[in-house]
C-alpha atoms as a PDB file:
ATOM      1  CA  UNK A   1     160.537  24.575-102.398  1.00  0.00           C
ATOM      2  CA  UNK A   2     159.565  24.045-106.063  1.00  0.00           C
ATOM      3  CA  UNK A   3     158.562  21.051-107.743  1.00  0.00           C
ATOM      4  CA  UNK A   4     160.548  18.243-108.812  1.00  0.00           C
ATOM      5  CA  UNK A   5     160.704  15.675-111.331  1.00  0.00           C
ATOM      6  CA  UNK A   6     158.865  12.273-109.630  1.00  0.00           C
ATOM      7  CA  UNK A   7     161.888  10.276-108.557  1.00  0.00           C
ATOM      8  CA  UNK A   8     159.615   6.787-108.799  1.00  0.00           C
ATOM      9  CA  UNK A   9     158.533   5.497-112.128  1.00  0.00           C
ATOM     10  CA  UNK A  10     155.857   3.432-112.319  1.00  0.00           C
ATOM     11  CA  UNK A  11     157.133   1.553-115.632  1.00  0.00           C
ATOM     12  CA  UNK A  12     153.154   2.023-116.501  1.00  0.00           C
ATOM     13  CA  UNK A  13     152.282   3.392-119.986  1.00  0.00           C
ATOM     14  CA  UNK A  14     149.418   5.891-120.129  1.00  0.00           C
ATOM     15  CA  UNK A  15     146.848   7.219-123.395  1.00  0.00           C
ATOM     16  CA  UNK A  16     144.419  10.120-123.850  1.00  0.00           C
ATOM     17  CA  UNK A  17     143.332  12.131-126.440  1.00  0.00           C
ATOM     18  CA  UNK A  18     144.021  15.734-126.852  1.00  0.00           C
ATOM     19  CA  UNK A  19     140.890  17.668-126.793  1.00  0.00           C
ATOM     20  CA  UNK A  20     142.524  20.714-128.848  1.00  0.00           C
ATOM     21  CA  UNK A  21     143.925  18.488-132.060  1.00  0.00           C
ATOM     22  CA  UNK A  22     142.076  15.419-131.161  1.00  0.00           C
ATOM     23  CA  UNK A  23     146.038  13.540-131.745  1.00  0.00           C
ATOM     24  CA  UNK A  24     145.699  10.241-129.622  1.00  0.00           C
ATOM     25  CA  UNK A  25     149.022  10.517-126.785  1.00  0.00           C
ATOM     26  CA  UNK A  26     150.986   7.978-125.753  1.00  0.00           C
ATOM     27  CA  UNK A  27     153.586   8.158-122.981  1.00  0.00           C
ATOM     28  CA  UNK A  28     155.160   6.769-119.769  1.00  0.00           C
ATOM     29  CA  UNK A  29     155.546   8.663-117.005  1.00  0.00           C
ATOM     30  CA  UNK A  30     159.388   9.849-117.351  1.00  0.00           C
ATOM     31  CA  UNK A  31     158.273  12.444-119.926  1.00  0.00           C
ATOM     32  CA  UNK A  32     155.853  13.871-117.415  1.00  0.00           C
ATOM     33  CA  UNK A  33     156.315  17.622-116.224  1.00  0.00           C
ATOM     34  CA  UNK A  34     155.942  18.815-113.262  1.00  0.00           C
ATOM     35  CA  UNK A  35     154.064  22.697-112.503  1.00  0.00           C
ATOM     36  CA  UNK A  36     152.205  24.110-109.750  1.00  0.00           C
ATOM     37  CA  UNK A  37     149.245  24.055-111.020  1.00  0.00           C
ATOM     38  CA  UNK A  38     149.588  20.730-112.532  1.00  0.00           C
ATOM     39  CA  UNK A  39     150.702  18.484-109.297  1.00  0.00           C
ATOM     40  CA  UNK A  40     150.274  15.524-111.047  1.00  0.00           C
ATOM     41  CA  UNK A  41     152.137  16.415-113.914  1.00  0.00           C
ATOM     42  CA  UNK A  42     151.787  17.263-117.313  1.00  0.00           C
ATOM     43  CA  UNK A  43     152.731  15.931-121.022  1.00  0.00           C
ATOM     44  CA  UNK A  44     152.326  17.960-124.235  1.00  0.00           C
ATOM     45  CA  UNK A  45     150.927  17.364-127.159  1.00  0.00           C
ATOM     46  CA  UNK A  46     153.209  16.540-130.086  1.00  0.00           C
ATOM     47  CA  UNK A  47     151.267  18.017-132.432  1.00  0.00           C
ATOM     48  CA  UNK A  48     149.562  21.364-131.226  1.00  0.00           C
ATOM     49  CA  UNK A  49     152.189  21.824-128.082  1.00  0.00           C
ATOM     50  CA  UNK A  50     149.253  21.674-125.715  1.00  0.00           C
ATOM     51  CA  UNK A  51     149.290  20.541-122.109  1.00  0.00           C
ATOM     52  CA  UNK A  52     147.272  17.200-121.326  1.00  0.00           C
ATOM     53  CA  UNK A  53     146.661  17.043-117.590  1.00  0.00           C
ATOM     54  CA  UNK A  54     148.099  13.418-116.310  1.00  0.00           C
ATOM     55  CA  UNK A  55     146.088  11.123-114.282  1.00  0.00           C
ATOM     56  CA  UNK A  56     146.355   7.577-113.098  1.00  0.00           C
ATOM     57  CA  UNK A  57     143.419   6.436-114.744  1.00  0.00           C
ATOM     58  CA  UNK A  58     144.566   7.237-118.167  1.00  0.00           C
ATOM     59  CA  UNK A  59     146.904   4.018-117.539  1.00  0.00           C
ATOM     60  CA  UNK A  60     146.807   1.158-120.375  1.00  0.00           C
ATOM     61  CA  UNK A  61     147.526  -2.491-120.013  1.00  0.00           C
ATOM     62  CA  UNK A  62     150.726  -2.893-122.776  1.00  0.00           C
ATOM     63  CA  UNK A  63     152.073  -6.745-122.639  1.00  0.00           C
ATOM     64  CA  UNK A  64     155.308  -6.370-122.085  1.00  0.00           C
ATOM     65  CA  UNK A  65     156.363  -9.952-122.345  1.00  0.00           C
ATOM     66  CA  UNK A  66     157.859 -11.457-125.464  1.00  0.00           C
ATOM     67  CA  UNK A  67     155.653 -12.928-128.026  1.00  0.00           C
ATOM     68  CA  UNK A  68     154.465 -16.531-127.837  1.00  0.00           C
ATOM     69  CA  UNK A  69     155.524 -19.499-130.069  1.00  0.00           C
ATOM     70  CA  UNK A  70     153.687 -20.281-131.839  1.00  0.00           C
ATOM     71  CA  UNK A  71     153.070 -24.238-130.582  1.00  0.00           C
ATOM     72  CA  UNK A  72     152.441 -21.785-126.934  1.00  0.00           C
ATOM     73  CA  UNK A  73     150.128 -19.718-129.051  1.00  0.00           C
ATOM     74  CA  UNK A  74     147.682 -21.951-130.800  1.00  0.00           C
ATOM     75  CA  UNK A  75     147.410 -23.973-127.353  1.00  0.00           C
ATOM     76  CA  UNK A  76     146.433 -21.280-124.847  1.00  0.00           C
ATOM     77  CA  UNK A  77     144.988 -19.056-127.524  1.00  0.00           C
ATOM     78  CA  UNK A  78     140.846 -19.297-127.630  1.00  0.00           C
ATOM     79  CA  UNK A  79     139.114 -17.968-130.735  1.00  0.00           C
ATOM     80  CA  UNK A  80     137.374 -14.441-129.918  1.00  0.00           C
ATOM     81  CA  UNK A  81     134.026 -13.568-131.943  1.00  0.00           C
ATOM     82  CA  UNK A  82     136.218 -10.180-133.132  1.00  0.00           C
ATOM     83  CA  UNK A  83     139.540  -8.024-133.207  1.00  0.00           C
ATOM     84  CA  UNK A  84     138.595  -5.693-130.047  1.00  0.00           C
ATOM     85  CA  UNK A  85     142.209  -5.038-130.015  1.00  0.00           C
ATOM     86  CA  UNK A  86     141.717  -1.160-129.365  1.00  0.00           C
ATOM     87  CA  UNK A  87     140.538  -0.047-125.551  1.00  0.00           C
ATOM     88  CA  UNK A  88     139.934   3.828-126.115  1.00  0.00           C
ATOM     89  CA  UNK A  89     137.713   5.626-128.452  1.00  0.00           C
ATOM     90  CA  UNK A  90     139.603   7.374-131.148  1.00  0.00           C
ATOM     91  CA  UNK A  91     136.607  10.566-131.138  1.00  0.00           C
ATOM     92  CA  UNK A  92     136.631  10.834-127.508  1.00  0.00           C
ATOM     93  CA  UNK A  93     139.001   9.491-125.700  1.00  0.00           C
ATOM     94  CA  UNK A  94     136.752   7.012-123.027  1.00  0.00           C
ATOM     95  CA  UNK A  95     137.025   3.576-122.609  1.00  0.00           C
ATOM     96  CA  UNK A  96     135.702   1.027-123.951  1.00  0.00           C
ATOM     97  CA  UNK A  97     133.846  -1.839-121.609  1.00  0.00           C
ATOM     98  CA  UNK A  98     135.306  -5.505-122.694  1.00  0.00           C
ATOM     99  CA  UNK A  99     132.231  -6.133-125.276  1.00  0.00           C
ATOM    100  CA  UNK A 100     131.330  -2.387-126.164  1.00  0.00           C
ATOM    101  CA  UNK A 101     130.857  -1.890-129.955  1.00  0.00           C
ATOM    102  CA  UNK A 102     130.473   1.754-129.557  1.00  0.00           C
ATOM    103  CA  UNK A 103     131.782   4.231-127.727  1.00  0.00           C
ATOM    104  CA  UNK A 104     128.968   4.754-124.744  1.00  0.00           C
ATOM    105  CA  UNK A 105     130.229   8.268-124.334  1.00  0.00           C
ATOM    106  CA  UNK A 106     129.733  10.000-128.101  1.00  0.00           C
ATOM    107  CA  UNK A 107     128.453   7.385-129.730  1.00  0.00           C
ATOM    108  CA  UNK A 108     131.193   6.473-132.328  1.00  0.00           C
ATOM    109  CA  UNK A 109     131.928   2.891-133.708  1.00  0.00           C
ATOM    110  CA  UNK A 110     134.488   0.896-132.640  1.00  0.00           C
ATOM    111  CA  UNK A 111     137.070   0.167-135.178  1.00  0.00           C
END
């Protein structure tokens, strides 16, 4: 029995960063690839070809929901002390916590 294409979609969108190029991927997980050795599946690289190893926790929060008015948007809207509006480090790939200004991981700013 080989391995097949997952036949559930999460709808989720996932990130990482490839360590060969260092090309930040985006993808869902209908482009994912199944192999033996990579059960969870795999996605390559646009740029180099090289396969990035999937896992769950490279999942990002993407609204998905249509933009606000913009009476909606200056009602519910709160003013934020910055534009954190980027989650993963561009150098290495990790996470950033909710008021990180640089990456704990290697150090780098966030932009």
């Amino acid at each position: 029995m080989g391995y097949q294409r997952a036949q559930w979609h999460s709808g989720l969108t996932y990130q990482q960063l490839c360590e060969t190029c260092k090309n930040l991927v985006r993808y869902t997980d209908e482009a994912l690839d199944f192999r033996p050795w990579y059960p969870d599946g795999y996605v390559d690289c646009p740029v180099c070809k090289s396969h990035l190893r999937h896992n769950e926790s490279y999942a990002i929060d993407v609204p998905n929901r249509p933009a606000a008015t913009p009476q909606e948007n200056s009602a519910t809207a709160a003013p934020t002390g910055g534009n954190f509006t980027d989650v993963f480090c561009a150098k290495c790939g990790n996470k950033y916590g909710e008021n990180d200004r640089f990456c704990s991981k290697c150090g780098a700013k966030r932009n």
